[in-house]
Protein backbone atom coordinates (compact mmCIF):
# COMPACT_ATOMS: atom_id res chain seq x y z
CA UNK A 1 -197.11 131.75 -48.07
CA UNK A 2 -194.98 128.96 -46.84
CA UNK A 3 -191.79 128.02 -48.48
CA UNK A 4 -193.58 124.68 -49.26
CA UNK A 5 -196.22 126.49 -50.99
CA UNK A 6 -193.92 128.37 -52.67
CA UNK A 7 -191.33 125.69 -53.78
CA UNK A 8 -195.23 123.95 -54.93
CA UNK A 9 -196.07 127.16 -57.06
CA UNK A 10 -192.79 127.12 -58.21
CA UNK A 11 -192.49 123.72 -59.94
CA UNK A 12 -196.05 124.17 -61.38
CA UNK A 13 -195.52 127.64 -63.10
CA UNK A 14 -191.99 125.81 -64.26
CA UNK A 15 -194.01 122.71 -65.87
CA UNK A 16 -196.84 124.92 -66.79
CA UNK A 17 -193.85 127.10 -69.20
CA UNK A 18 -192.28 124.08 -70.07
CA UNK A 19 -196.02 122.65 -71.82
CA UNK A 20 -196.46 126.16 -74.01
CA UNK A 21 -192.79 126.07 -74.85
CA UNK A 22 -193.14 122.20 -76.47
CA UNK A 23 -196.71 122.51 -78.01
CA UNK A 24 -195.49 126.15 -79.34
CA UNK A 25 -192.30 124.19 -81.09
CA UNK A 26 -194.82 121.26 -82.02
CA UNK A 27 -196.70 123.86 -83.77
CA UNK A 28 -193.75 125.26 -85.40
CA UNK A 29 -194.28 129.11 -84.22
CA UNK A 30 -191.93 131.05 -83.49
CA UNK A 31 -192.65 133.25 -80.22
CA UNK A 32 -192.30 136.64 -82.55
CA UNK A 33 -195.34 134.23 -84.24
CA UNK A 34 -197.40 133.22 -81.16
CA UNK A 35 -197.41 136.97 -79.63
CA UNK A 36 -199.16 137.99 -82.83
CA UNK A 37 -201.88 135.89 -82.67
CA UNK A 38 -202.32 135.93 -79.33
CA UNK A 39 -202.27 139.50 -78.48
CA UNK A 40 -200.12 138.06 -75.43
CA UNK A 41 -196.74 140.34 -75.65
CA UNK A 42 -193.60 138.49 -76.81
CA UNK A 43 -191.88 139.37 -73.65
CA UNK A 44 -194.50 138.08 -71.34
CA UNK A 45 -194.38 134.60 -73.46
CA UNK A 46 -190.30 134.43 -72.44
CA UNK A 47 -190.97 134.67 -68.65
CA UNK A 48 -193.84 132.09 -69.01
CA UNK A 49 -191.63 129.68 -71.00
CA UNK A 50 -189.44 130.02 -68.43
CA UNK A 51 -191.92 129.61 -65.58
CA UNK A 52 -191.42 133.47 -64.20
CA UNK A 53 -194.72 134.53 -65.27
CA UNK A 54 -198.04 133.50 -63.38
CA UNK A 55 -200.66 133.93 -65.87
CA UNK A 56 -204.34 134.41 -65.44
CA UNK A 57 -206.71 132.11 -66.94
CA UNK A 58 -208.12 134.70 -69.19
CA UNK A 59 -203.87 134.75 -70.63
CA UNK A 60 -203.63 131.52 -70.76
CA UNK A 61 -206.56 131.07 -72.72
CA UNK A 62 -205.52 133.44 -75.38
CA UNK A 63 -202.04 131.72 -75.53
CA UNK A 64 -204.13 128.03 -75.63
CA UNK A 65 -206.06 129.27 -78.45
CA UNK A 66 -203.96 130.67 -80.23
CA UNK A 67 -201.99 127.19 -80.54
CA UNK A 68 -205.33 125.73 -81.09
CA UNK A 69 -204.63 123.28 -78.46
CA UNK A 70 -206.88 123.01 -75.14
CA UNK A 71 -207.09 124.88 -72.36
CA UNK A 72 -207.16 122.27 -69.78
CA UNK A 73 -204.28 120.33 -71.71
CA UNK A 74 -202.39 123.40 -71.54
CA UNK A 75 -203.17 124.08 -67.77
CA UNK A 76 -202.83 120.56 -66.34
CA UNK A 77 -200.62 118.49 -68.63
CA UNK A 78 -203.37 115.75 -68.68
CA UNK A 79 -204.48 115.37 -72.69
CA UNK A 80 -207.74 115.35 -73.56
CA UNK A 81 -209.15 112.53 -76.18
CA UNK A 82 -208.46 113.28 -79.69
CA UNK A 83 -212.36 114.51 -81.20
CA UNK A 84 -212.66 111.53 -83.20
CA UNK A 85 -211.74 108.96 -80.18
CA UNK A 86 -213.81 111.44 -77.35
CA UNK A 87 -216.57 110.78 -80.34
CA UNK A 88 -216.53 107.09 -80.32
CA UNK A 89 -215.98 106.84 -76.37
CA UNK A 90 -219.36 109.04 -76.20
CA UNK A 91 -221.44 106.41 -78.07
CA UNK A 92 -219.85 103.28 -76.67
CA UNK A 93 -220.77 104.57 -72.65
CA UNK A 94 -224.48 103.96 -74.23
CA UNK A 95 -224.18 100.61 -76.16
CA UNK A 96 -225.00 97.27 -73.53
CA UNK A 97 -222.79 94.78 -72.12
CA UNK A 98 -223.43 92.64 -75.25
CA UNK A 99 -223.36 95.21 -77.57
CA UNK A 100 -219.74 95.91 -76.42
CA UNK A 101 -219.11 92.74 -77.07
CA UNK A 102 -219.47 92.99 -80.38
CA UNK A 103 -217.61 95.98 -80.85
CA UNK A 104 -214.42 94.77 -79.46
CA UNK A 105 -214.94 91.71 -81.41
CA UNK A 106 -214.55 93.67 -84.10
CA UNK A 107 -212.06 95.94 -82.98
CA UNK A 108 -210.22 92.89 -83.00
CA UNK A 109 -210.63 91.35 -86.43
CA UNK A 110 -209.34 95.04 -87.67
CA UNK A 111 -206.53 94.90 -85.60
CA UNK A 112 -205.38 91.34 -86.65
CA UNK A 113 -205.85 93.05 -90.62
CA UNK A 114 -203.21 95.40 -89.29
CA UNK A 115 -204.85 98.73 -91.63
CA UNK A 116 -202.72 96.88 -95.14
CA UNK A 117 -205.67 96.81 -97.21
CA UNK A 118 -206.83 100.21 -96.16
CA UNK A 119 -203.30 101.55 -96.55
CA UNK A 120 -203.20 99.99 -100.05
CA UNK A 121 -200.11 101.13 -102.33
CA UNK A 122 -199.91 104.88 -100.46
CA UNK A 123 -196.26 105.53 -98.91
CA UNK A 124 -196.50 109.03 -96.88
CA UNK A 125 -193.42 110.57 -96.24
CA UNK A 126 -193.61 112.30 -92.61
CA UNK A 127 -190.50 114.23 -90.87
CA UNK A 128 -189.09 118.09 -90.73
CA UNK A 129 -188.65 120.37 -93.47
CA UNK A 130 -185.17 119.56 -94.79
CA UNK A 131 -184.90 115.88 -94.19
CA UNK A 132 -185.34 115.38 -97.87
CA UNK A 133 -188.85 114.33 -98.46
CA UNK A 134 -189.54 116.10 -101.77
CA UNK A 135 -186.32 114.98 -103.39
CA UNK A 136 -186.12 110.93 -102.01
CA UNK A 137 -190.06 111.56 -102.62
CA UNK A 138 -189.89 111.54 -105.94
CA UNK A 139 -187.41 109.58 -107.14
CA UNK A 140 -189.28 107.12 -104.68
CA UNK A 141 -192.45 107.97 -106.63
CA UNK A 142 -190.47 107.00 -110.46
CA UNK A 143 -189.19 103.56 -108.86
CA UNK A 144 -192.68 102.69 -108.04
CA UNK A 145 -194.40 104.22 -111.21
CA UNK A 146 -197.12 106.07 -109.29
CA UNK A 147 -197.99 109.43 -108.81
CA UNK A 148 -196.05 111.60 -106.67
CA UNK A 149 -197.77 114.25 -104.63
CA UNK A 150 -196.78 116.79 -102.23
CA UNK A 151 -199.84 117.80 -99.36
CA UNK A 152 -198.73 121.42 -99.13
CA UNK A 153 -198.87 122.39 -103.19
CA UNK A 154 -202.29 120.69 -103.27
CA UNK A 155 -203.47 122.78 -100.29
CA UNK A 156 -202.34 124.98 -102.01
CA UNK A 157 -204.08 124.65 -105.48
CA UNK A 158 -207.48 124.32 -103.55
CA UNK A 159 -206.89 127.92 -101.58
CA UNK A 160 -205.35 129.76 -104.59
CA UNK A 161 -202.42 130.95 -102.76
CA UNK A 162 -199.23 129.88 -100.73
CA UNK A 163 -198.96 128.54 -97.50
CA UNK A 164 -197.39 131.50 -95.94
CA UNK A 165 -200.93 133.62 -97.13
CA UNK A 166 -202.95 131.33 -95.70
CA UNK A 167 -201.27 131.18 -92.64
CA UNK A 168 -201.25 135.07 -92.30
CA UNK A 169 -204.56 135.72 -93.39
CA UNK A 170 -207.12 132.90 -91.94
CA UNK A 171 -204.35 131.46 -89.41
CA UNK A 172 -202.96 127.81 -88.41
CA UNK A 173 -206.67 126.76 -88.00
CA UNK A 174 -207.77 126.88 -91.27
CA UNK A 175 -204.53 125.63 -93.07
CA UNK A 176 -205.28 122.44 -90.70
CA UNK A 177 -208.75 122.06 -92.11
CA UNK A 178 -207.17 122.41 -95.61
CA UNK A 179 -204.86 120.09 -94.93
CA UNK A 180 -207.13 117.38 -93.61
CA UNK A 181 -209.60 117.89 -96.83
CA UNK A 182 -206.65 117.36 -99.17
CA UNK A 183 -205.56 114.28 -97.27
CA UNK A 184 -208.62 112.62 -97.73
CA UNK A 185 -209.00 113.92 -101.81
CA UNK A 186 -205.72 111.77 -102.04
CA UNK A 187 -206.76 108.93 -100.32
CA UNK A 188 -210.33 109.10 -102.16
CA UNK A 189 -208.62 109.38 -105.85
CA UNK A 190 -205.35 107.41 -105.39
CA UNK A 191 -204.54 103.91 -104.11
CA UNK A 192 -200.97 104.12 -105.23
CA UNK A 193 -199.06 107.34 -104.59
CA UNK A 194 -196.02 108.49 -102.82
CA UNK A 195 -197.32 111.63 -100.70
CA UNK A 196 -194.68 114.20 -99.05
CA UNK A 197 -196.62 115.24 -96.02
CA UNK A 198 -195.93 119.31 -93.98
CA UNK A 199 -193.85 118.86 -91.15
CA UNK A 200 -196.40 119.98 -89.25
CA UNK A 201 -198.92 117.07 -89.73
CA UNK A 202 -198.33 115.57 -86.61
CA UNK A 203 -199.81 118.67 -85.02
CA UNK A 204 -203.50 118.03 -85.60
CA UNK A 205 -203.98 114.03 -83.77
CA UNK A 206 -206.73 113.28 -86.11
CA UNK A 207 -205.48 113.91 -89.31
CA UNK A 208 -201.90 112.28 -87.94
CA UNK A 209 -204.27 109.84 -86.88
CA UNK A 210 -205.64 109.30 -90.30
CA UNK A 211 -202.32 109.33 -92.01
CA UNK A 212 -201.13 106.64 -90.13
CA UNK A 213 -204.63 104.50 -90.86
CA UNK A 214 -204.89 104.93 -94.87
CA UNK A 215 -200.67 104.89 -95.40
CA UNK A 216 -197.80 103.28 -94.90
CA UNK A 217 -195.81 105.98 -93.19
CA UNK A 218 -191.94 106.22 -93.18
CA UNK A 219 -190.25 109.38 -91.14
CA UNK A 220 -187.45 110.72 -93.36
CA UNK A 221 -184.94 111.75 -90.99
CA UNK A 222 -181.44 114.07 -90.85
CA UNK A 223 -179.41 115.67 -88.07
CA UNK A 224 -180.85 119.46 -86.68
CA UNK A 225 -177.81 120.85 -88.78
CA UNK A 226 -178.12 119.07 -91.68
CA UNK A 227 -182.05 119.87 -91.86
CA UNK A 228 -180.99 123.82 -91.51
CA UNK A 229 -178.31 123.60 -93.90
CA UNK A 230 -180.69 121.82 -96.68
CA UNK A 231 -183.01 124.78 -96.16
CA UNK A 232 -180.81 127.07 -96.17
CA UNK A 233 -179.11 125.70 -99.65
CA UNK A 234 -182.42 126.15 -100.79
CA UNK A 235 -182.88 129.85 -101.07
CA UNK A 236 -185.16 129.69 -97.64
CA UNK A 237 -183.83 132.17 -94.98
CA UNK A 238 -186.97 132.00 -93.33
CA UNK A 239 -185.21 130.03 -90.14
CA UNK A 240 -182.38 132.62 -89.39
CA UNK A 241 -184.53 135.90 -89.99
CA UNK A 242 -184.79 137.54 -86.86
CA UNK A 243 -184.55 134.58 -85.01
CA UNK A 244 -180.98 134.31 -83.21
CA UNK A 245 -181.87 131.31 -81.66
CA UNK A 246 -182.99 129.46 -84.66
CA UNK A 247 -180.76 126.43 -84.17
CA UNK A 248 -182.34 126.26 -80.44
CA UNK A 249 -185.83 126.68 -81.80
CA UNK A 250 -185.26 123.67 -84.16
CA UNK A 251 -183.71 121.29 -82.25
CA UNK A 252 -186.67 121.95 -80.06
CA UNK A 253 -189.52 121.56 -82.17
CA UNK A 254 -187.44 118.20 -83.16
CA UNK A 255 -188.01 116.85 -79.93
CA UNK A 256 -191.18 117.77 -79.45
CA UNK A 257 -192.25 115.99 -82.24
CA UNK A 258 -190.07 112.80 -82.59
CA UNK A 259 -192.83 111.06 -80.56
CA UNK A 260 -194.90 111.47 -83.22
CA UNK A 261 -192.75 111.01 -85.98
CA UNK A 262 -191.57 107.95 -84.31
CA UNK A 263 -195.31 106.39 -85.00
CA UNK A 264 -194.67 105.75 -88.59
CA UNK A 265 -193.93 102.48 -89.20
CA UNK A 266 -190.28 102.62 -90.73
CA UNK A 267 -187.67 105.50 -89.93
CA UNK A 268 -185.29 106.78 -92.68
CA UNK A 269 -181.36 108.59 -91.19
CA UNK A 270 -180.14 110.64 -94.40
CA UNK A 271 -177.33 112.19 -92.55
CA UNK A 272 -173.76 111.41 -93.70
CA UNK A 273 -175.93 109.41 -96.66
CA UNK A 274 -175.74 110.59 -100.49
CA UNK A 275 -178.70 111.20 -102.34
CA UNK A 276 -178.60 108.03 -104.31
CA UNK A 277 -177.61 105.94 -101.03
CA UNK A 278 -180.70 107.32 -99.05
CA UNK A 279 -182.95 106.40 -102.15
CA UNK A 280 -181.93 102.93 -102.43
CA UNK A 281 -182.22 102.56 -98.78
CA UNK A 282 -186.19 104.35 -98.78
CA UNK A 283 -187.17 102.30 -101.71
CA UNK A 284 -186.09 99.13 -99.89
CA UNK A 285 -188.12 100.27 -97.04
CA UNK A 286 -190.93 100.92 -99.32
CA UNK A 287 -191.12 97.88 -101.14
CA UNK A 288 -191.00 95.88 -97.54
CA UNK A 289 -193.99 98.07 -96.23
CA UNK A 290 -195.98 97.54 -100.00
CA UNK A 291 -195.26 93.71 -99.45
CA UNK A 292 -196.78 93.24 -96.01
């Protein structure tokens, strides 16, 4: 093979490692995590992180699925449409010049509305665990006088069990598909609520997607430390069992999510803040988002 070849194989293997490293830290598993439910050893998943590992397709599929992200994402970079847009592109390929027309006609009209009346009086709280969305949550929730709910505790109500058991026993797939059904109970039984949202939200494009049509969506944010130290203080070791690198692995799945985070429509620092100062400062945000 000639050095050019080589140098080609190289860089792709390297870019290849560097797209299962981010969507593993978007997903928020650990590579202890991902080697269990891929049956791919945790050792192999290092040297393909780090773009020394040429795996076959039949590898790469067990790694892609286990993420539940696609294969051909994984492989090529190149994103595939989220289902519900791929959905909607399917049926407007058969609708005539005209009927086009109409649609973005309408398409237009909506986006002049902005999504405020189908946001109503919702505020959803988006960002990483330890940025302080429970507690600003629901002091948020008593200055507004509506109900304050937390995404995760009603998942966890409708399974009977915690997170962690859902995750070990029916995997990241079905908590998603939990998570999307309790999304839309609260949007179906409450106009008015403040909602603390997983961290992991932004994971699953549709039901991000949807979070960002039927709320008002503020990212609570706080330095990597500050978020480890909060859980920490908490009685939650979870982050520094086993996991020497636990600092690294955060301030990873940080950026590989800020995008994301960075789509709600008001951003909240906490750092360096006191409790009370970062509530006056959310409900101010709050009652600008409620008034538009």
């Amino acid at each position: 093979m000639s050095d050019r070849h080589s140098d080609e194989t190289a860089r792709q293997l390297s870019a290849l490692g560097a797209r299962v490293r981010r969507r593993r830290a978007k997903r928020g598993l650990s590579r202890r995590i991902l080697a269990q439910e891929s049956g791919v050893s945790e050792r192999y998943l290092a040297q393909l992180e780090s773009g020394a590992a040429n795996p076959t397709v039949s590898v790469l599929r067990q790694v892609a699925d286990a993420m539940d992200v696609d294969l051909a994402e994984l492989a090529t970079g190149m994103a595939a449409p989220p289902k519900r847009l791929a959905a909607i592109i399917d049926r407007l390929t058969a609708l005539s010049d005209s009927e086009l027309a109409q649609v973005e006609a309408g398409l237009a009209r909506a986006a002049d509305g902005n999504g405020v009346g189908q946001r109503a009086g919702r505020i959803a709280l988006v960002g990483l665990r330890g940025a302080g969305k429970t507690t600003l949550g629901r002091r948020l929730a008593e200055d507004l006088g509506v109900p304050f709910i937390e995404l995760n505790r009603l998942i966890e109500q409708e399974y009977g069990g915690g997170v962690g058991e859902i995750m070990a026993l029916n995997g990241q797939t079905a908590f998603r598909r939990y998570e999307r059904k309790m999304l839309q109970r609260i949007i179906d039984e409450h106009t008015e609520a403040v909602i603390s949202t997983a961290g992991g939200i932004v994971s699953e494009s549709d039901t991000y997607a949807h979070l960002l049509e039927r709320c008002h969506t503020i990212w609570i944010q706080a330095a990597p430390e500050e978020h480890m130290a909060r859980v920490i203080a908490q009685g939650d070791l979870r982050p520094m069992a086993r996991n020497k690198d636990a600092m690294t692995d955060l301030e990873t799945i940080l950026d590989s999510r800020a995008a994301e985070y960075g789509r709600a429509q008001q951003r909240l620092m906490t750092s360096g803040d006191t409790i009370p100062q970062s509530a006056d400062k959310l409900r101010a945000l709050a009652q600008n988002l409620l008034q538009h």
